[in-house]
N, C-alpha and C. Protein backbone atom coordinates (compact mmCIF):
# COMPACT_ATOMS: atom_id res chain seq x y z
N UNK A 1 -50.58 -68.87 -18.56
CA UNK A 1 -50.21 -67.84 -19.50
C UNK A 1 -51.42 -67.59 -20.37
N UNK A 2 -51.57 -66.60 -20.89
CA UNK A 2 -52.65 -65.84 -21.21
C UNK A 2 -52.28 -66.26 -23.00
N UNK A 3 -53.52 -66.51 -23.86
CA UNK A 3 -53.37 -67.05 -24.99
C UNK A 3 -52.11 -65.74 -25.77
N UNK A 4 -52.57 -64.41 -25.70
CA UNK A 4 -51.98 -63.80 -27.20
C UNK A 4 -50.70 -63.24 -26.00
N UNK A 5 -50.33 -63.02 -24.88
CA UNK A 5 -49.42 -62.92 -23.95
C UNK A 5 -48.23 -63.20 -24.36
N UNK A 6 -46.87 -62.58 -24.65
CA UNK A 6 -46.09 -63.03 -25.54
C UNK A 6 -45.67 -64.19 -25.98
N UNK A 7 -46.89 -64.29 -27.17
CA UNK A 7 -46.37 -65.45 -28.41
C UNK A 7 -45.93 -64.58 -29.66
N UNK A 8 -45.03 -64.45 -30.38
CA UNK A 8 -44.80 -64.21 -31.39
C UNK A 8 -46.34 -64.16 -32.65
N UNK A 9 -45.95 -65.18 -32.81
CA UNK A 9 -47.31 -65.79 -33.57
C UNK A 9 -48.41 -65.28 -33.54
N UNK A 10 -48.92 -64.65 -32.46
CA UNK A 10 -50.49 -64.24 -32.13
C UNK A 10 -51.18 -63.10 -32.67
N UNK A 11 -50.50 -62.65 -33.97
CA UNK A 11 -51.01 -61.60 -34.77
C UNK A 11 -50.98 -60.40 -34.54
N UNK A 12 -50.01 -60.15 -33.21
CA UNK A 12 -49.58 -58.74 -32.66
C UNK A 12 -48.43 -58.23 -33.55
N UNK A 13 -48.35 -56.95 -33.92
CA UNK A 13 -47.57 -56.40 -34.58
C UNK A 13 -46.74 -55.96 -33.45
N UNK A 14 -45.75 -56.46 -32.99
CA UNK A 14 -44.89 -55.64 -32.22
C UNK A 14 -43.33 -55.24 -32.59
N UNK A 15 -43.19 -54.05 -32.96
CA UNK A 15 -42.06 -53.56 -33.30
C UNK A 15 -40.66 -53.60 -32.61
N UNK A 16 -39.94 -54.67 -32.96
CA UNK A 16 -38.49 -54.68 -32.37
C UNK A 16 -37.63 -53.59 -32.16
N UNK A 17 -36.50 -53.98 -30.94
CA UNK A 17 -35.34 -52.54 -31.26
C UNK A 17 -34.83 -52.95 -32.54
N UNK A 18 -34.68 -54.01 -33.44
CA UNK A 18 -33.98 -54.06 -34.32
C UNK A 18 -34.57 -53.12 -35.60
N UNK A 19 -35.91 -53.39 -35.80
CA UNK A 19 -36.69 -52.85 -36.91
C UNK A 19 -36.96 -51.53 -37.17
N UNK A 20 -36.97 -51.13 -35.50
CA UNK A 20 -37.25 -49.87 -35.14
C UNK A 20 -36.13 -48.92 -35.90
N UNK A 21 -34.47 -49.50 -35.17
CA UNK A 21 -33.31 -48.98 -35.73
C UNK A 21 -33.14 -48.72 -37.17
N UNK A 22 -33.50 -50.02 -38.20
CA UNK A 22 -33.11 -50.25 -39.20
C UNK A 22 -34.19 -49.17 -39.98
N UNK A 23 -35.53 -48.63 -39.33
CA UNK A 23 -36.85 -47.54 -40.03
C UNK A 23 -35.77 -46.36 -39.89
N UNK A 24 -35.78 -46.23 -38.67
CA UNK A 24 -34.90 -44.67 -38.33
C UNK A 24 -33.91 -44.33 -39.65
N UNK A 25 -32.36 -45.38 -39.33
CA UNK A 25 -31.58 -45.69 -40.30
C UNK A 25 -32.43 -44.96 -41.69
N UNK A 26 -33.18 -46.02 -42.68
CA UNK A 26 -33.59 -45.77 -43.88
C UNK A 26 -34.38 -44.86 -43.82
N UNK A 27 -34.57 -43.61 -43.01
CA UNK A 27 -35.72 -42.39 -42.95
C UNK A 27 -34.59 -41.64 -42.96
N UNK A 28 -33.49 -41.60 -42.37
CA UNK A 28 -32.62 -40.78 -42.56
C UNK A 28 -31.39 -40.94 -43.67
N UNK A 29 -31.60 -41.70 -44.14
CA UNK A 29 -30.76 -42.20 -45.17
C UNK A 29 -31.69 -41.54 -46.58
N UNK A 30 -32.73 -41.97 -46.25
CA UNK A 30 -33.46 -41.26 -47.80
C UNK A 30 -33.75 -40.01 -47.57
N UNK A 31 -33.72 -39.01 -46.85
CA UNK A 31 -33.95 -38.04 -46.39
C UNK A 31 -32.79 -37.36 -47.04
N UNK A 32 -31.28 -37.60 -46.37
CA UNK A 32 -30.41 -37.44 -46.93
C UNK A 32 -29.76 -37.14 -48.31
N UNK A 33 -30.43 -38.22 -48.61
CA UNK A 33 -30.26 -38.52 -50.36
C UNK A 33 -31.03 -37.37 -50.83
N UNK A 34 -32.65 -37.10 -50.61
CA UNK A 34 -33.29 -36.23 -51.58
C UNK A 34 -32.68 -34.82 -50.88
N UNK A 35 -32.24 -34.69 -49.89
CA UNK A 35 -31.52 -33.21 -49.87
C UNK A 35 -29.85 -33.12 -51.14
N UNK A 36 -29.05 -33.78 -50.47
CA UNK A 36 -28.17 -33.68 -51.20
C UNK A 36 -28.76 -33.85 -53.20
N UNK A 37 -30.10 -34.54 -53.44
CA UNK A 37 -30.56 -34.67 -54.93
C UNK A 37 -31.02 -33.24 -55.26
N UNK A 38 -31.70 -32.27 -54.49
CA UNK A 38 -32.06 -30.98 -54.96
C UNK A 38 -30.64 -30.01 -55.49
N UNK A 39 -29.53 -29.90 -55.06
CA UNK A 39 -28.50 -29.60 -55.90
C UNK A 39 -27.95 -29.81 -57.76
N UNK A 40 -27.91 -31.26 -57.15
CA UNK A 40 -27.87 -31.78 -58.57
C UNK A 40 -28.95 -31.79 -59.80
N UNK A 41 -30.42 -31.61 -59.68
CA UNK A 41 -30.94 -31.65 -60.44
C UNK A 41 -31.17 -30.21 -60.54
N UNK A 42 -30.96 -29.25 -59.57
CA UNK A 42 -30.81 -27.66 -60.22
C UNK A 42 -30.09 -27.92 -60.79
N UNK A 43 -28.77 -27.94 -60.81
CA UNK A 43 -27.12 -28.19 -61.57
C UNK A 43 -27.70 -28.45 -63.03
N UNK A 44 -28.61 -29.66 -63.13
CA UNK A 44 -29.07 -30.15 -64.52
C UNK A 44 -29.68 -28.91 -65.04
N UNK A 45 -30.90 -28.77 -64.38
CA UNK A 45 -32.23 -28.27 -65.08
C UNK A 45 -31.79 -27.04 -65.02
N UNK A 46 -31.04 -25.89 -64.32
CA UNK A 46 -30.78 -24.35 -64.40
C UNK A 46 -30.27 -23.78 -65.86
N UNK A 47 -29.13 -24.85 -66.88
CA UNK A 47 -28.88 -24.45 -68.10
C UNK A 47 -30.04 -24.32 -68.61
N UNK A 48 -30.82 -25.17 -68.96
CA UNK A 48 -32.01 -25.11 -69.79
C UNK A 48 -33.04 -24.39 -69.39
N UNK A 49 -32.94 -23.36 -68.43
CA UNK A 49 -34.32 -22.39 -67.73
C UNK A 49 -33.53 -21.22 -67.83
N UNK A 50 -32.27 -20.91 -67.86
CA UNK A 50 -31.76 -19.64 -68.24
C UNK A 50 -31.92 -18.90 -69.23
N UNK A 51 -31.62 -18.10 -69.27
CA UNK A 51 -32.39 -16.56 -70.49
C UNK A 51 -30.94 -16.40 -71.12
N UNK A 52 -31.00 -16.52 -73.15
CA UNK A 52 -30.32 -16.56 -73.28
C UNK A 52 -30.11 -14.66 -74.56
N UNK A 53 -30.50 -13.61 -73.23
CA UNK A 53 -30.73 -12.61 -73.83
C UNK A 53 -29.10 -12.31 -74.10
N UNK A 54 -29.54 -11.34 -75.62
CA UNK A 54 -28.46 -10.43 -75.73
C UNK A 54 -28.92 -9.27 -76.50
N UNK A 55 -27.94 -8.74 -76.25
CA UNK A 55 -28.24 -6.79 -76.47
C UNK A 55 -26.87 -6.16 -77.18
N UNK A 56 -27.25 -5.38 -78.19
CA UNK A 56 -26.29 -4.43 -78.96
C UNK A 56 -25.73 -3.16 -77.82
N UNK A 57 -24.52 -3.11 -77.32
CA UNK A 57 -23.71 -2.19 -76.65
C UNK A 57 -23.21 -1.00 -77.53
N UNK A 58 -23.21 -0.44 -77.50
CA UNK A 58 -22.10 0.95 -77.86
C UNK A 58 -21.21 1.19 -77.20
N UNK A 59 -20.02 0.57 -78.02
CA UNK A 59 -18.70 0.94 -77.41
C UNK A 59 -18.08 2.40 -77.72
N UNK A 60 -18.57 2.93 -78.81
CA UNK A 60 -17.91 4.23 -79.19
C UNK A 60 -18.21 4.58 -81.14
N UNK A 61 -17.84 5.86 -81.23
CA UNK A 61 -18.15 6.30 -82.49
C UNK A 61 -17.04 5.62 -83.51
N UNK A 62 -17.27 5.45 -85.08
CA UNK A 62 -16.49 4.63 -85.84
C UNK A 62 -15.38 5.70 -86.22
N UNK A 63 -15.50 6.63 -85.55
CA UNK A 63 -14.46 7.64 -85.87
C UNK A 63 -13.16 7.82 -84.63
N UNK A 64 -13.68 6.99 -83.20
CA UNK A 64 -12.56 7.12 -82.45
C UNK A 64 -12.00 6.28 -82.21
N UNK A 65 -12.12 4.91 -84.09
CA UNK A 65 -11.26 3.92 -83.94
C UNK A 65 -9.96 4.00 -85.40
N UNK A 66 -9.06 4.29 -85.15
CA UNK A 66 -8.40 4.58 -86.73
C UNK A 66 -8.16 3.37 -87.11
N UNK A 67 -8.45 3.24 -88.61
CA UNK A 67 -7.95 1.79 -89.12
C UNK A 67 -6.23 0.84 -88.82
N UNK A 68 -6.62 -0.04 -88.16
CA UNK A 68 -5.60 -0.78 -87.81
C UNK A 68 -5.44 -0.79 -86.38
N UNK A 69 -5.78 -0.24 -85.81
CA UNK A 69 -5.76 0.39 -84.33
C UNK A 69 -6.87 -1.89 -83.34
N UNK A 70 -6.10 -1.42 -82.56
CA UNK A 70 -7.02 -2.47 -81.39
C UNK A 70 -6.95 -1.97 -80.11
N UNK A 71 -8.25 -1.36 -79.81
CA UNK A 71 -8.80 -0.79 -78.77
C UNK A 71 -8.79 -1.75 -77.68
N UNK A 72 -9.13 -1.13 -75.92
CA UNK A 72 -10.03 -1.82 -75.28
C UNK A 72 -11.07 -0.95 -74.50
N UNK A 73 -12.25 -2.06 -75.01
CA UNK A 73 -13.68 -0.99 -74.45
C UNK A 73 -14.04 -1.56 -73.71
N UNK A 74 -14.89 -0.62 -73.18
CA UNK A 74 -15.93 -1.43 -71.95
C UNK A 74 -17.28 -1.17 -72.04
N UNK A 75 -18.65 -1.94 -71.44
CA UNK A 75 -19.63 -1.83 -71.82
C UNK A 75 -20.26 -2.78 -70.54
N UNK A 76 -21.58 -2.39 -70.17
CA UNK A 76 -22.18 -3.14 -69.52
C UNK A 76 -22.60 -4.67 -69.96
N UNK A 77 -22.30 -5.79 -68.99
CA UNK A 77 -22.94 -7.33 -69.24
C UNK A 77 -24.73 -7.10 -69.76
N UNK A 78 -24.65 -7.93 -70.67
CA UNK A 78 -26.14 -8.34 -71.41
C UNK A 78 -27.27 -8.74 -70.06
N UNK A 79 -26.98 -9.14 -69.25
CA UNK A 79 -27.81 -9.32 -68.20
C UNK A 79 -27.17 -9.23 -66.96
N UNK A 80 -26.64 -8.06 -66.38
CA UNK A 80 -26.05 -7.86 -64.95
C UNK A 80 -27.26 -7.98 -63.82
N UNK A 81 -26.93 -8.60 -62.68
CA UNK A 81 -27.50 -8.90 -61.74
C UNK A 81 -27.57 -7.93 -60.55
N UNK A 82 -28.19 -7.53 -59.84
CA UNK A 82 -28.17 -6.35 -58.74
C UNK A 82 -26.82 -6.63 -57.87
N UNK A 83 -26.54 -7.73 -57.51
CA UNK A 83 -25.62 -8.19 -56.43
C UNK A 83 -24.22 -8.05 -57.59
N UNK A 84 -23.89 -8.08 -58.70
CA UNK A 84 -23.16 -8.11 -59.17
C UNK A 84 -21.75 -6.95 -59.23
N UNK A 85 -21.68 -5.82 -58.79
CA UNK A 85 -21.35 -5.19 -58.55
C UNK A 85 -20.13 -4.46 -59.49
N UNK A 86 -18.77 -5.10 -59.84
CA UNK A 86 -17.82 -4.33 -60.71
C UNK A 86 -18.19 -5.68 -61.96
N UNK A 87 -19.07 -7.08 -61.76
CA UNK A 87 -18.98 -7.76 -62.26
C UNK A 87 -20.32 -7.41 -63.77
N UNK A 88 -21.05 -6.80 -63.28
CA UNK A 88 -21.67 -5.81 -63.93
C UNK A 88 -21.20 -5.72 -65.43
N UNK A 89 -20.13 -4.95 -65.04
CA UNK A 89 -18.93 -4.51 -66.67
C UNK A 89 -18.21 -5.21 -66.77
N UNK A 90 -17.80 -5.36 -68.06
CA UNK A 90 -17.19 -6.05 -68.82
C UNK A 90 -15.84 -5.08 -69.87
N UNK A 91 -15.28 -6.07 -70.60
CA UNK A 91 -14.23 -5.06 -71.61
C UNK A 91 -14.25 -6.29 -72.66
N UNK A 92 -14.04 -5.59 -73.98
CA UNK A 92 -13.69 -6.15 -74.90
C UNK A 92 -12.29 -5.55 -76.16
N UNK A 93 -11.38 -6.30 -76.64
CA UNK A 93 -10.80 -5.77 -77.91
C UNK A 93 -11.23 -5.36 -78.85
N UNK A 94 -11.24 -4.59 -79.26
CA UNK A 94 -11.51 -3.97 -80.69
C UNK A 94 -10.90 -3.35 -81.42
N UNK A 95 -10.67 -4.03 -82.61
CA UNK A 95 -9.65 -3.91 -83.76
C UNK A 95 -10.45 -3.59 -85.09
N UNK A 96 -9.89 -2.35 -85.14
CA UNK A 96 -10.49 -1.76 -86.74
C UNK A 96 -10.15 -2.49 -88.04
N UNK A 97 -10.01 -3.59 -88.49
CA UNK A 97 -9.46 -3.71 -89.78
C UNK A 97 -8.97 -2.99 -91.04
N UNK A 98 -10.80 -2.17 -91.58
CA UNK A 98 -10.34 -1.20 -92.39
C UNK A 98 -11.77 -0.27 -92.36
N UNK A 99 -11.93 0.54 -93.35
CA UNK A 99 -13.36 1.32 -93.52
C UNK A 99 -14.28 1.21 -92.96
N UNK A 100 -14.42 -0.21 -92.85
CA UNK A 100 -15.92 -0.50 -92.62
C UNK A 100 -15.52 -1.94 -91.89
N UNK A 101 -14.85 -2.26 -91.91
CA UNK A 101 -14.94 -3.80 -90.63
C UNK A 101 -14.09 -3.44 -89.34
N UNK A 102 -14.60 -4.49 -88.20
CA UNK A 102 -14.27 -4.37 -86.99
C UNK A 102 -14.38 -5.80 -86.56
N UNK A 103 -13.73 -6.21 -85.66
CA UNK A 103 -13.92 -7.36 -85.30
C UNK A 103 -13.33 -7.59 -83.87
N UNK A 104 -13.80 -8.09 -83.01
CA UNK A 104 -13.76 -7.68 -81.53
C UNK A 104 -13.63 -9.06 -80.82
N UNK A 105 -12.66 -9.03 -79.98
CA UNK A 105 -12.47 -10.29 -79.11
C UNK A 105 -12.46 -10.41 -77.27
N UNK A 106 -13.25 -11.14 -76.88
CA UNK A 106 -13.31 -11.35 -75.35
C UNK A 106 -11.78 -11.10 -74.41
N UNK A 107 -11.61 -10.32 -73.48
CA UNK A 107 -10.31 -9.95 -73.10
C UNK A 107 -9.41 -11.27 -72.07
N UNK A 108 -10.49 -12.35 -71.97
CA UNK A 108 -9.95 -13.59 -70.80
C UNK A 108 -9.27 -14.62 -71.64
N UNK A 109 -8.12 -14.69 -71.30
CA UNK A 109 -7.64 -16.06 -72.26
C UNK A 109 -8.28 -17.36 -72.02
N UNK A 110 -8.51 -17.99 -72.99
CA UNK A 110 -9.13 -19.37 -73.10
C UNK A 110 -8.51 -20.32 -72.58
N UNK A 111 -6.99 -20.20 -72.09
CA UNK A 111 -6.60 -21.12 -70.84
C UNK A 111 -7.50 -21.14 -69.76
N UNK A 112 -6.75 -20.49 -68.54
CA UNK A 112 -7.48 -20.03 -67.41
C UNK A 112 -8.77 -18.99 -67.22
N UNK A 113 -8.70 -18.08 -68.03
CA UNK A 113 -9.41 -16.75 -68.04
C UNK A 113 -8.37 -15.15 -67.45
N UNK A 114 -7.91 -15.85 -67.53
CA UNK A 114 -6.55 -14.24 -67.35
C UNK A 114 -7.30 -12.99 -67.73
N UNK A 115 -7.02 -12.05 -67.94
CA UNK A 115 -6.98 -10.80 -69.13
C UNK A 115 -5.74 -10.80 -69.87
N UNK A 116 -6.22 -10.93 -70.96
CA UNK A 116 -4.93 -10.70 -72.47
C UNK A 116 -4.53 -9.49 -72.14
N UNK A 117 -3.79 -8.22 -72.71
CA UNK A 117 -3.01 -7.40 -72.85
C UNK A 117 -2.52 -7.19 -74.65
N UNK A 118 -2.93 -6.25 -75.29
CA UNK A 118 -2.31 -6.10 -76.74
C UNK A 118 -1.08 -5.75 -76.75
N UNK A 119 -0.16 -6.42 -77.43
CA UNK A 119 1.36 -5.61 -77.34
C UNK A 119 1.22 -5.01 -78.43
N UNK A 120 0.81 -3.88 -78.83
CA UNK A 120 1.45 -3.08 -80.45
C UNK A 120 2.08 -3.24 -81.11
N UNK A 121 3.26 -3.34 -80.41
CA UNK A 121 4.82 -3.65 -80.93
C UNK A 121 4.83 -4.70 -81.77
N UNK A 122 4.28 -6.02 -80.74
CA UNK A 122 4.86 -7.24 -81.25
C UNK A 122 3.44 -8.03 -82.11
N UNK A 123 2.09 -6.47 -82.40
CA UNK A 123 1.11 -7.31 -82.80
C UNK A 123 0.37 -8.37 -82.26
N UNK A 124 0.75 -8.46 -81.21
CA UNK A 124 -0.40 -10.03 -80.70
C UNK A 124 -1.04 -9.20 -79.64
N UNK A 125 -1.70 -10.74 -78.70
CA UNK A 125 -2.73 -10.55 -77.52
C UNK A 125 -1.16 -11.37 -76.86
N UNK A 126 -1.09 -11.00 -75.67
CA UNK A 126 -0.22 -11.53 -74.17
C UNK A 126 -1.38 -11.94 -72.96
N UNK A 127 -1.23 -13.32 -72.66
CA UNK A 127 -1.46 -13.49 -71.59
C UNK A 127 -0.30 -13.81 -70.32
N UNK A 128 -0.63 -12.90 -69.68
CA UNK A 128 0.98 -13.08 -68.41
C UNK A 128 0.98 -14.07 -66.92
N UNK A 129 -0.63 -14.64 -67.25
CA UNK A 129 -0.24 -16.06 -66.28
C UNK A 129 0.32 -17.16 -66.66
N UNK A 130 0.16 -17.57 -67.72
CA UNK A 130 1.09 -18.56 -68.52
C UNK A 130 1.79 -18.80 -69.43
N UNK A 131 1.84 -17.68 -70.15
CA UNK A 131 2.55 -17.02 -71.49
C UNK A 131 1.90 -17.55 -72.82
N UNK A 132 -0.05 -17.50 -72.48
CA UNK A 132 -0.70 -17.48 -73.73
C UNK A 132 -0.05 -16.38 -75.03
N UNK A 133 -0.35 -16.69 -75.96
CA UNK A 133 0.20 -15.61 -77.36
C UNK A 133 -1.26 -16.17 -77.97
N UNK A 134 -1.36 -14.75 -78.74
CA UNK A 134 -2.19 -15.35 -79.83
C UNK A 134 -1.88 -13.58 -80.99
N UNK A 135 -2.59 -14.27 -82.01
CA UNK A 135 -2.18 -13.40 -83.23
C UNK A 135 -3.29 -12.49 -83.13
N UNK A 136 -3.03 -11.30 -83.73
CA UNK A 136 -4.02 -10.33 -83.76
C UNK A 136 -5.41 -10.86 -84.33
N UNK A 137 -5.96 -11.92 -85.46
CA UNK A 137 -6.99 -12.27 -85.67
C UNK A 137 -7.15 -13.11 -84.30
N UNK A 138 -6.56 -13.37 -83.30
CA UNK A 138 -7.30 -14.25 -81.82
C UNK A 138 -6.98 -15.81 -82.31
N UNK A 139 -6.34 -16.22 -82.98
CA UNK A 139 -5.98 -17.36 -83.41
C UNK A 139 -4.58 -17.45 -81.83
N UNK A 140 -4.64 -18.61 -81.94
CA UNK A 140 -3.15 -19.21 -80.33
C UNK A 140 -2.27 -19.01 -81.67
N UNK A 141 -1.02 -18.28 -80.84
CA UNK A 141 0.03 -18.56 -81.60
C UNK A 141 1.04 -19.03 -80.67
N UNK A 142 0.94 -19.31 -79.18
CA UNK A 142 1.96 -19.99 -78.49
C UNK A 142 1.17 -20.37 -77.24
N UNK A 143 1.87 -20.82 -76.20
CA UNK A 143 1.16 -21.30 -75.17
C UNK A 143 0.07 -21.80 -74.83
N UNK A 144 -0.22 -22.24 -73.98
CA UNK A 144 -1.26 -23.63 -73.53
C UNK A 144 -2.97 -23.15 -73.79
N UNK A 145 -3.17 -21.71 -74.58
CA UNK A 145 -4.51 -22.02 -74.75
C UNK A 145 -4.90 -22.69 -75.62
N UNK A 146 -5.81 -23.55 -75.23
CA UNK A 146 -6.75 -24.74 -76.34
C UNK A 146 -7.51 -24.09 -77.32
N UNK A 147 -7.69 -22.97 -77.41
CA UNK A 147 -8.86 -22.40 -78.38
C UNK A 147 -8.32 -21.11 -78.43
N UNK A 148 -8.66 -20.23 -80.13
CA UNK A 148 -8.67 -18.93 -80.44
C UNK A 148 -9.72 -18.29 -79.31
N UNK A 149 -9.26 -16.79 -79.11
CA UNK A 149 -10.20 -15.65 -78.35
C UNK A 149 -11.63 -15.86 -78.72
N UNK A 150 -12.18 -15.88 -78.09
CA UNK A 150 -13.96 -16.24 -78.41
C UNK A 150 -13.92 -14.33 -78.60
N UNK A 151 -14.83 -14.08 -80.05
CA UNK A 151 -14.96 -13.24 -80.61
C UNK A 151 -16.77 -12.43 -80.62
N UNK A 152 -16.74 -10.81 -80.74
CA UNK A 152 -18.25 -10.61 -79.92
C UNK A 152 -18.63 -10.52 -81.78
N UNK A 153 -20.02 -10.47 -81.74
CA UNK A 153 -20.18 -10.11 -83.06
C UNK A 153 -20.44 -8.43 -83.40
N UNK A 154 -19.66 -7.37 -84.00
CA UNK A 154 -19.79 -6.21 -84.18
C UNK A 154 -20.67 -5.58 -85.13
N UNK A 155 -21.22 -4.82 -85.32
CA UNK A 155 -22.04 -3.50 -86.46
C UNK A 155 -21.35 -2.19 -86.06
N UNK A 156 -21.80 -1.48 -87.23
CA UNK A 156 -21.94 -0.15 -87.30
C UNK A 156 -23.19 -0.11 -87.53
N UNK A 157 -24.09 0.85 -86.77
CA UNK A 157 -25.04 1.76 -86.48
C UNK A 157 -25.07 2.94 -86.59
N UNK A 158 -25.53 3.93 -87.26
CA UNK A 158 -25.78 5.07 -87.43
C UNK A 158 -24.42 5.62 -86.81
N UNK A 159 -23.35 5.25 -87.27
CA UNK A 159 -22.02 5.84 -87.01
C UNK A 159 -21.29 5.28 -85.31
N UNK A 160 -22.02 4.11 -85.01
CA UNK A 160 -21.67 4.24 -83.93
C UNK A 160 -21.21 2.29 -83.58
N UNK A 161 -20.32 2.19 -83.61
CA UNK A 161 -19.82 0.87 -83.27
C UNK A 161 -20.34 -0.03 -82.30
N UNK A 162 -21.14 -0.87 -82.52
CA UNK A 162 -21.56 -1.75 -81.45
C UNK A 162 -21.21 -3.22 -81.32
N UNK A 163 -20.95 -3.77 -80.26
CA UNK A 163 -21.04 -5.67 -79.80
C UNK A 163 -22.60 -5.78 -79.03
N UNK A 164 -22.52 -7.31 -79.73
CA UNK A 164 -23.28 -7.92 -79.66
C UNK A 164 -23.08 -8.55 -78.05
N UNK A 165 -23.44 -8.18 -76.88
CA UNK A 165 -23.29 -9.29 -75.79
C UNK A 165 -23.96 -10.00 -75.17
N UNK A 166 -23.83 -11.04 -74.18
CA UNK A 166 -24.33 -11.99 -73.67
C UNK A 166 -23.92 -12.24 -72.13
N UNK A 167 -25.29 -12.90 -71.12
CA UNK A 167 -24.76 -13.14 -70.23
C UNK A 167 -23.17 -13.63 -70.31
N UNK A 168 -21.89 -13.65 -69.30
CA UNK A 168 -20.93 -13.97 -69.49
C UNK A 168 -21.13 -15.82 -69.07
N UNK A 169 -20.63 -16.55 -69.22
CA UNK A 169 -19.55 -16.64 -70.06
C UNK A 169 -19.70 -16.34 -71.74
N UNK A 170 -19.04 -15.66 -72.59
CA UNK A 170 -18.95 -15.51 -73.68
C UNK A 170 -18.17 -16.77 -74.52
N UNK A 171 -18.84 -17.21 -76.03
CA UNK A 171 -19.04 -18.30 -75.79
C UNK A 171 -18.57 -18.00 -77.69
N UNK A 172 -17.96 -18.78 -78.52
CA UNK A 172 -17.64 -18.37 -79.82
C UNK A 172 -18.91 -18.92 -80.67
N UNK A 173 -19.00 -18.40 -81.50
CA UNK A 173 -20.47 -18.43 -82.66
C UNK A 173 -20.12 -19.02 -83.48
């Protein structure tokens, strides 16, 4: 038998089926891992790289809201996306108080995201997937939403009523 001829010992690196298996194994195992890791650390890092623009809308003149009245307007999203399509627009409440104030609330209930509905009659916001209520200031006055109407911030402008908006989700100040 030939000195380095299989001896273990003889300083030959020879790669087993076992070792071989167990490289493969952990090449595809970490491989794995950093694919499924590029999700999650977008997930992290995308809040904090987003644009947190917003823009004054014109919903309408301060004259085609009569005091006491709660409108619903619509207006383009603060940052609509090309692919976005009816998601684009948006609507908001708007309730005249008196002369000179307005104060305007997001139309999705803070349960699920429904659309509210104003009843006149009965003065509130209606939500009809779960029987949210809330009072005309957007305060809950019955059902399972956890939080008042997240509210836009309004001006008057040279006669002309505007919100303040934001990419959606709309978010209370």
């Amino acid at each position: 038998m030939k000195e380095n001829e299989h001896n273990p010992s003889s300083g030959r690196d020879e790669l087993t089926r076992k070792d071989f298996l167990t490289r493969i194994s952990l090449s595809v195992a970490g491989l794995s891992a950093a694919v499924m890791a590029v999700p999650v650390i977008s997930a992290l890092v995308a809040p904090l790289l987003q644009r947190k623009a917003t823009f004054w809308r014109t919903v309408g003149r301060v004259d085609d809201f009569p005091v006491g009245s709660t409108s619903l307007v619509n207006f383009e999203n603060a940052d609509p996306e090309p692919y976005a399509g009816m998601l684009a627009r948006s609507a908001a409440w708007l309730r005249r108080e008196n002369e000179g104030s307005f104060i305007a609330f997001a139309i999705n209930c803070t349960h699920l995201g429904c659309p509210v509905r104003w009843e006149e009659g009965a003065d509130l916001f209606m939500c009809p997937c779960h029987g949210g209520v809330y009072y005309r200031d957007g305060t809950v006055a019955a059902g399972p939403p956890p939080r008042p109407l997240p509210e836009y911030r309004v001006r008057v402008n040279n006669g002309q009523v505007q919100l303040q908006t934001a990419p959606l989700p709309i978010t209370t100040t």
